[in-house]
PDB file of N, CA and C in Angstrom:
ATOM      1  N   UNK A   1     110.671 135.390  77.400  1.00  0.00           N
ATOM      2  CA  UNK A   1     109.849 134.339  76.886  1.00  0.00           C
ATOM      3  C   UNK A   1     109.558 133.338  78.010  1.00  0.00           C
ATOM      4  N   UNK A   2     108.421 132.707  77.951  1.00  0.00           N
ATOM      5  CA  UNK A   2     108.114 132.130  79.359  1.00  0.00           C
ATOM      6  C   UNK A   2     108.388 130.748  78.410  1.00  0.00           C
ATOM      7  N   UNK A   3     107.931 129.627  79.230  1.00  0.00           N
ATOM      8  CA  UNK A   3     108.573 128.261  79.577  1.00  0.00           C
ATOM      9  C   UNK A   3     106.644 128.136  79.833  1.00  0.00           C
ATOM     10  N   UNK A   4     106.569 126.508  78.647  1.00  0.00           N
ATOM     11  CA  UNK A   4     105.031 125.810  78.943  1.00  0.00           C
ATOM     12  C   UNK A   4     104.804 125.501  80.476  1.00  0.00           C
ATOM     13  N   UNK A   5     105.389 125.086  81.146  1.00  0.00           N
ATOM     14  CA  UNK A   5     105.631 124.637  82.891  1.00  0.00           C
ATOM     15  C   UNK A   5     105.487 126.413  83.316  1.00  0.00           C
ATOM     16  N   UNK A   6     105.619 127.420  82.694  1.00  0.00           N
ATOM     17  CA  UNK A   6     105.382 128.457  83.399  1.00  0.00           C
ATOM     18  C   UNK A   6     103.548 128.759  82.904  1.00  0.00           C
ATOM     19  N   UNK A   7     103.501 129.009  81.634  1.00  0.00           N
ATOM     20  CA  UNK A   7     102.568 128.876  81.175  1.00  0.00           C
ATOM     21  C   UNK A   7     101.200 128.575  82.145  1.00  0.00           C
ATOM     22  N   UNK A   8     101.571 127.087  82.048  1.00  0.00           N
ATOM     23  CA  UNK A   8     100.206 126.620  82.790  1.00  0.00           C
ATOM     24  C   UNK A   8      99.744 127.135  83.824  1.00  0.00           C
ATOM     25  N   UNK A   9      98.517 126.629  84.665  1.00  0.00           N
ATOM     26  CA  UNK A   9      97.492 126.606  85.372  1.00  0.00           C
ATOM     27  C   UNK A   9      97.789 125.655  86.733  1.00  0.00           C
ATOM     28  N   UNK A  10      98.842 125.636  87.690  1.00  0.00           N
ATOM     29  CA  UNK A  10      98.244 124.292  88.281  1.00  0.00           C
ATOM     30  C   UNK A  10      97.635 124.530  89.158  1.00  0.00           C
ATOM     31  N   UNK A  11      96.285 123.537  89.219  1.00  0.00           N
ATOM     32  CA  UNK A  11      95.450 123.334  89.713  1.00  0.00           C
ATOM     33  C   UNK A  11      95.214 122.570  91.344  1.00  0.00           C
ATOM     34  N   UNK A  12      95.281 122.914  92.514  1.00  0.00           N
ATOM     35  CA  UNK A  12      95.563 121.686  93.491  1.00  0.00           C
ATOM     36  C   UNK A  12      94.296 121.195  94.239  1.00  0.00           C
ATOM     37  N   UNK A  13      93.998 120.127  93.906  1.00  0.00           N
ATOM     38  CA  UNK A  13      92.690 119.665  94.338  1.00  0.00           C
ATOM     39  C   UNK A  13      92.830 119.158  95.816  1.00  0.00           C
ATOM     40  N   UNK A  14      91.701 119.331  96.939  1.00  0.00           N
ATOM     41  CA  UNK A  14      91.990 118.775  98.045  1.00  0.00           C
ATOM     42  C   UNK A  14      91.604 117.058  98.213  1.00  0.00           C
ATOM     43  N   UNK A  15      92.342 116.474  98.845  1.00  0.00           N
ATOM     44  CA  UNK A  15      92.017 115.123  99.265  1.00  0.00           C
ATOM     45  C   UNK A  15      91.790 114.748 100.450  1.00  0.00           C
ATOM     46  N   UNK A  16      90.574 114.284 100.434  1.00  0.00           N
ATOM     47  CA  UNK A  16      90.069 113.853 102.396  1.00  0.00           C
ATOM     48  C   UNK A  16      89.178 112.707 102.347  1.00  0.00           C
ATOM     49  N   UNK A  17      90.668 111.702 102.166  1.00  0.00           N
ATOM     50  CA  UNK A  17      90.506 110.085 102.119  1.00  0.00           C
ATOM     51  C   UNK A  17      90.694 109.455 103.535  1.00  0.00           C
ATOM     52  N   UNK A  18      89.097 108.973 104.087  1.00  0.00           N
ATOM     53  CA  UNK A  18      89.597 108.321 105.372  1.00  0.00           C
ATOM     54  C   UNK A  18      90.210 106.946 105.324  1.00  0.00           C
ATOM     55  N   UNK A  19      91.432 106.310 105.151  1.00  0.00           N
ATOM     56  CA  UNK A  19      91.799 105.369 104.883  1.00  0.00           C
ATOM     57  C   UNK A  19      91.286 104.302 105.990  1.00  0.00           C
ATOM     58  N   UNK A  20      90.989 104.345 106.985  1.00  0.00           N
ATOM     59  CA  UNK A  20      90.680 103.411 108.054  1.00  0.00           C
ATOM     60  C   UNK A  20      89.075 103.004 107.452  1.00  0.00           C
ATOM     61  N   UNK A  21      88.326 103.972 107.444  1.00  0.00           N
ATOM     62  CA  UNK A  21      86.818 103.629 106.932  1.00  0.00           C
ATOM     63  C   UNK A  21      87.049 102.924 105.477  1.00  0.00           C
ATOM     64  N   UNK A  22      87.754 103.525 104.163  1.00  0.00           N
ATOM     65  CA  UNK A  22      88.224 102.577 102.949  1.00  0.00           C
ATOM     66  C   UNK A  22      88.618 101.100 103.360  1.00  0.00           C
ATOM     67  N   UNK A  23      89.479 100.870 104.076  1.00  0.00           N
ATOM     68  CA  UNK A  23      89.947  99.960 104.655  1.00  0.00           C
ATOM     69  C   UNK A  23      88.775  98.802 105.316  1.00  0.00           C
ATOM     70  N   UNK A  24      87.894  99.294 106.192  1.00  0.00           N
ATOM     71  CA  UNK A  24      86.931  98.691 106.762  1.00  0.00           C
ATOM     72  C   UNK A  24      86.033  98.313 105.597  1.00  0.00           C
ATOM     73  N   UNK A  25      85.530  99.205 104.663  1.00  0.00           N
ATOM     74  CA  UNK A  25      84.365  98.640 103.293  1.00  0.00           C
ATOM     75  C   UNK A  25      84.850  98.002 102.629  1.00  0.00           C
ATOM     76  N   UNK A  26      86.515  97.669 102.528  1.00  0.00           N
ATOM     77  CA  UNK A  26      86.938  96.923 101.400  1.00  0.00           C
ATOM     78  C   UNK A  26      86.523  95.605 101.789  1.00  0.00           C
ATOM     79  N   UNK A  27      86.867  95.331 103.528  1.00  0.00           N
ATOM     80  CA  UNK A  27      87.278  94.289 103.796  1.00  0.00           C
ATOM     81  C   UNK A  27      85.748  93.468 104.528  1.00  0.00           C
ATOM     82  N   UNK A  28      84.740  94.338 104.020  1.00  0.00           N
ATOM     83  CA  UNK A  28      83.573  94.124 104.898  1.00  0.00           C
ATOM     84  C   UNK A  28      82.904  92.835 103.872  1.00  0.00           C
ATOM     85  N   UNK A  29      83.154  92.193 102.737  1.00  0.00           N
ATOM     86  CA  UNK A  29      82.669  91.192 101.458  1.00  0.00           C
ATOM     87  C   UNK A  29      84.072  90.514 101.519  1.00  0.00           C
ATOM     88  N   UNK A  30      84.341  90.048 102.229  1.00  0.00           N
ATOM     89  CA  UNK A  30      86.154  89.371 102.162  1.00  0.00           C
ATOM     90  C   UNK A  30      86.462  88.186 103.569  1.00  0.00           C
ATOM     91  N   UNK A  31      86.963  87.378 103.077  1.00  0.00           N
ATOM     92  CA  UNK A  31      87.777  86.478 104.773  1.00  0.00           C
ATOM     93  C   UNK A  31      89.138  86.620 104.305  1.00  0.00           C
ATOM     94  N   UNK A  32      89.884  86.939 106.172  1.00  0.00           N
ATOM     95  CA  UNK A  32      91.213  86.857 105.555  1.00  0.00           C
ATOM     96  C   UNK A  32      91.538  85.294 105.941  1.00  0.00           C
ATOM     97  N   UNK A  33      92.274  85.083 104.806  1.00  0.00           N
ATOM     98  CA  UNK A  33      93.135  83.741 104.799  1.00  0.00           C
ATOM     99  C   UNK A  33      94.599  83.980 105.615  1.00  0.00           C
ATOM    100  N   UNK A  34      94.999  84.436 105.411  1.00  0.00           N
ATOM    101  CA  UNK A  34      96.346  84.845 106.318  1.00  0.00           C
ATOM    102  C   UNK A  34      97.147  85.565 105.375  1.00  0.00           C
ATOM    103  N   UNK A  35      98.602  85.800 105.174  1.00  0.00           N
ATOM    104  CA  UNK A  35      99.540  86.052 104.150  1.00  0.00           C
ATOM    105  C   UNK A  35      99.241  87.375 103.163  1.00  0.00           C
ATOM    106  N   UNK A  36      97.890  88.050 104.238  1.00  0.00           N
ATOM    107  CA  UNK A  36      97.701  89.094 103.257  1.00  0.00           C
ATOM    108  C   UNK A  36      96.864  88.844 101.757  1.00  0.00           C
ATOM    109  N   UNK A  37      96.220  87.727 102.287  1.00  0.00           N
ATOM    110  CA  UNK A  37      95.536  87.146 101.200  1.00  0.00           C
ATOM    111  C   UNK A  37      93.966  86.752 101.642  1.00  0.00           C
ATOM    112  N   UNK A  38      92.667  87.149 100.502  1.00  0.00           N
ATOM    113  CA  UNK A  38      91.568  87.414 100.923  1.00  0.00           C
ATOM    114  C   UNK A  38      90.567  86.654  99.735  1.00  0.00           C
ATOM    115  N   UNK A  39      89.471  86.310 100.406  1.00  0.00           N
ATOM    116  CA  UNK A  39      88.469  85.488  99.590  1.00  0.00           C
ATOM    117  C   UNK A  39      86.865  86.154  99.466  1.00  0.00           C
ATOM    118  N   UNK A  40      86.100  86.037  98.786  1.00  0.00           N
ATOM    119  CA  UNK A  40      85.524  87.290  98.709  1.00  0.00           C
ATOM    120  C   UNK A  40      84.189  85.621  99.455  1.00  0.00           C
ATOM    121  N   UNK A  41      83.455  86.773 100.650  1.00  0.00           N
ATOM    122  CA  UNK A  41      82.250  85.478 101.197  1.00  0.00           C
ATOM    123  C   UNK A  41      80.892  85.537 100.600  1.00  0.00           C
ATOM    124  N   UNK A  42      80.338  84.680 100.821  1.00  0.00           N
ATOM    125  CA  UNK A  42      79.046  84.705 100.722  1.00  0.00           C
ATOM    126  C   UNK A  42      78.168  85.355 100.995  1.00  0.00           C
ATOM    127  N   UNK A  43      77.580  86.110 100.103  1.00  0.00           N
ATOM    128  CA  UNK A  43      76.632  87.489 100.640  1.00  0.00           C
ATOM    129  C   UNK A  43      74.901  86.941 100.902  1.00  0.00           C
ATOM    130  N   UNK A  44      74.369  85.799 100.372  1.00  0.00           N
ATOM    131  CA  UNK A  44      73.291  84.642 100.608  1.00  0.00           C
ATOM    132  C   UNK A  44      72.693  85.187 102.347  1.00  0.00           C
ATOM    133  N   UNK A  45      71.462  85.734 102.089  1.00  0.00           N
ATOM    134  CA  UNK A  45      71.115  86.133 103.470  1.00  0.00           C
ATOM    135  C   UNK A  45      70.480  84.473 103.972  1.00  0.00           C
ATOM    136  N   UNK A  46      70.768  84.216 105.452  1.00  0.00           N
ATOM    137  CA  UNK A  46      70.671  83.075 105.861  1.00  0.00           C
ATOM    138  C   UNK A  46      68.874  83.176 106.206  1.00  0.00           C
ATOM    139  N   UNK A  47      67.957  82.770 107.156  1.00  0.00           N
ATOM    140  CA  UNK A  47      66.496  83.029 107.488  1.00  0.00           C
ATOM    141  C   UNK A  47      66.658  83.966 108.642  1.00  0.00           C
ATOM    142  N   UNK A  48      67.889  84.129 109.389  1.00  0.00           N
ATOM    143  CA  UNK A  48      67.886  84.806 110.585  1.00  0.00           C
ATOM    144  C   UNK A  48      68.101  86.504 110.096  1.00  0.00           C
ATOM    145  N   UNK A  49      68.674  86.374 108.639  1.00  0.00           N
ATOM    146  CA  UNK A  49      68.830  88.032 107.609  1.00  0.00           C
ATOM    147  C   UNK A  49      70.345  88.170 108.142  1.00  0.00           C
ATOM    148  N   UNK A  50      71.040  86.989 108.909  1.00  0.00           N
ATOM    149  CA  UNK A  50      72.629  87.485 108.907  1.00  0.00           C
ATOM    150  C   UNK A  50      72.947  86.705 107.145  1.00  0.00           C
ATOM    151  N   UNK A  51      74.394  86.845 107.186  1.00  0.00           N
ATOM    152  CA  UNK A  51      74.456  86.754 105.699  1.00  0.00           C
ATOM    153  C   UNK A  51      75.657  85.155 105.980  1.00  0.00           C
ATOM    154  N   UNK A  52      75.692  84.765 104.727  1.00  0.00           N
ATOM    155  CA  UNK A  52      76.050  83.222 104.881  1.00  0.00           C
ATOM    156  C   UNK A  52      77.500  83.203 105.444  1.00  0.00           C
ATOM    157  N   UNK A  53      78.102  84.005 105.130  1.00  0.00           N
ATOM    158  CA  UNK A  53      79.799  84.317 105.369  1.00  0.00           C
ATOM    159  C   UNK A  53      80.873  83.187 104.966  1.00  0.00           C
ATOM    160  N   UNK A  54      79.943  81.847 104.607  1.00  0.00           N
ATOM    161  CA  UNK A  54      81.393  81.335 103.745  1.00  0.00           C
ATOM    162  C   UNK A  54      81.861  81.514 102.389  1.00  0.00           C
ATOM    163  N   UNK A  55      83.126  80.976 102.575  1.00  0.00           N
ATOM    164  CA  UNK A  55      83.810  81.348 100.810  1.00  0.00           C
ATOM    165  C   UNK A  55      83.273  81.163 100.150  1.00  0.00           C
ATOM    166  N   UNK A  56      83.344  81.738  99.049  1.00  0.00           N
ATOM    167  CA  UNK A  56      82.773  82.144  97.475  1.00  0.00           C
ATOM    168  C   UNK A  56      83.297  80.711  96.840  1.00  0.00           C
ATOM    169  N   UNK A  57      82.795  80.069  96.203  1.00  0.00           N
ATOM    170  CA  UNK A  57      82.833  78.732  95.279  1.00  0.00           C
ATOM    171  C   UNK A  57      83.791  79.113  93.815  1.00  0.00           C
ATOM    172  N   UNK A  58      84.765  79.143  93.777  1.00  0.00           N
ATOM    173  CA  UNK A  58      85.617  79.023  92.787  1.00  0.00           C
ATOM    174  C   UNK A  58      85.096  80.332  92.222  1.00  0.00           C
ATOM    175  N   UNK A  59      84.941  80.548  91.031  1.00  0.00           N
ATOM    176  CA  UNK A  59      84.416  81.819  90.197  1.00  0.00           C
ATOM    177  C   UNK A  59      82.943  81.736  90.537  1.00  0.00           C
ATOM    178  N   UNK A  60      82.344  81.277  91.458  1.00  0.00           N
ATOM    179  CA  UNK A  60      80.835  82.085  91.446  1.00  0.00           C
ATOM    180  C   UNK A  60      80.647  82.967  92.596  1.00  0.00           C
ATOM    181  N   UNK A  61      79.612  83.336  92.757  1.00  0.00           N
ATOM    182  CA  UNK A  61      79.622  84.759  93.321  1.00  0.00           C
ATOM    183  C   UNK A  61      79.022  84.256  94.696  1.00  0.00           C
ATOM    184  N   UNK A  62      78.492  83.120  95.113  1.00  0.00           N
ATOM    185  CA  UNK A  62      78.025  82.055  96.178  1.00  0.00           C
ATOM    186  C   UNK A  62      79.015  81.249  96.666  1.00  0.00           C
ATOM    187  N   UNK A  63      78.868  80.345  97.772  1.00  0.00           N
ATOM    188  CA  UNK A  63      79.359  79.140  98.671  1.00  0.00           C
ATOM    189  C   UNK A  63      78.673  78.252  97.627  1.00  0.00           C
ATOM    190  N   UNK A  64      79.500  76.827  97.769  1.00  0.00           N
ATOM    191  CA  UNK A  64      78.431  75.911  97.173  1.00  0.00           C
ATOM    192  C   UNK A  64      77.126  75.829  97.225  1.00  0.00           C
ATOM    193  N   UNK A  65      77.072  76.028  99.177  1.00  0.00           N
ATOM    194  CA  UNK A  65      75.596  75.502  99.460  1.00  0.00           C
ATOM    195  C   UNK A  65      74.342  76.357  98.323  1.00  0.00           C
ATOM    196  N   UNK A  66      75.134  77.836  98.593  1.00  0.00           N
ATOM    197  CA  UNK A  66      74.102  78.541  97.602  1.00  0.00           C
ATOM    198  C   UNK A  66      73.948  78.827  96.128  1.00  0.00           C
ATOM    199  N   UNK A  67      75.332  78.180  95.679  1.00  0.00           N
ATOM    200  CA  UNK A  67      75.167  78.040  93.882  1.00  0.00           C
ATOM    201  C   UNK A  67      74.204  77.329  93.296  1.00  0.00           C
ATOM    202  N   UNK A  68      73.392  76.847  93.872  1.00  0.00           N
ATOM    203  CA  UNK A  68      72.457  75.828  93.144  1.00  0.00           C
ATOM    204  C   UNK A  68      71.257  76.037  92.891  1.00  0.00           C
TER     205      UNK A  68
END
């Protein structure tokens, strides 16, 4: 008599996670503060088309300058 753990199917899926590139997109909408701790910046394209890069205003998705 077989055993459900014999039974089954397992299946092994491959994984080809570049963690350095994950790492880089996480941190590419973020400032680090220090302590391993991160603030998400201002995505507000400036007139030059670089983007505003300061902190995000409490819960909005802008810097002050651009919440308004």
């Amino acid at each position: 008599m077989k055993t459900r753990s014999q039974t089954q199917n397992t299946v092994l899926y491959e994984v080809n996670i570049d963690f350095d590139e994950a790492s880089k997109a996480w941190r590419q909408n973020k400032k680090h503060l220090g302590n391993c701790q991160y603030k998400y910046v201002c995505p507000y394209e400036k007139k030059d088309g670089a983007p505003c890069g300061k902190a995000c205003y409490k819960q909005s998705q802008y810097c002050w300058t651009h919440t308004r």
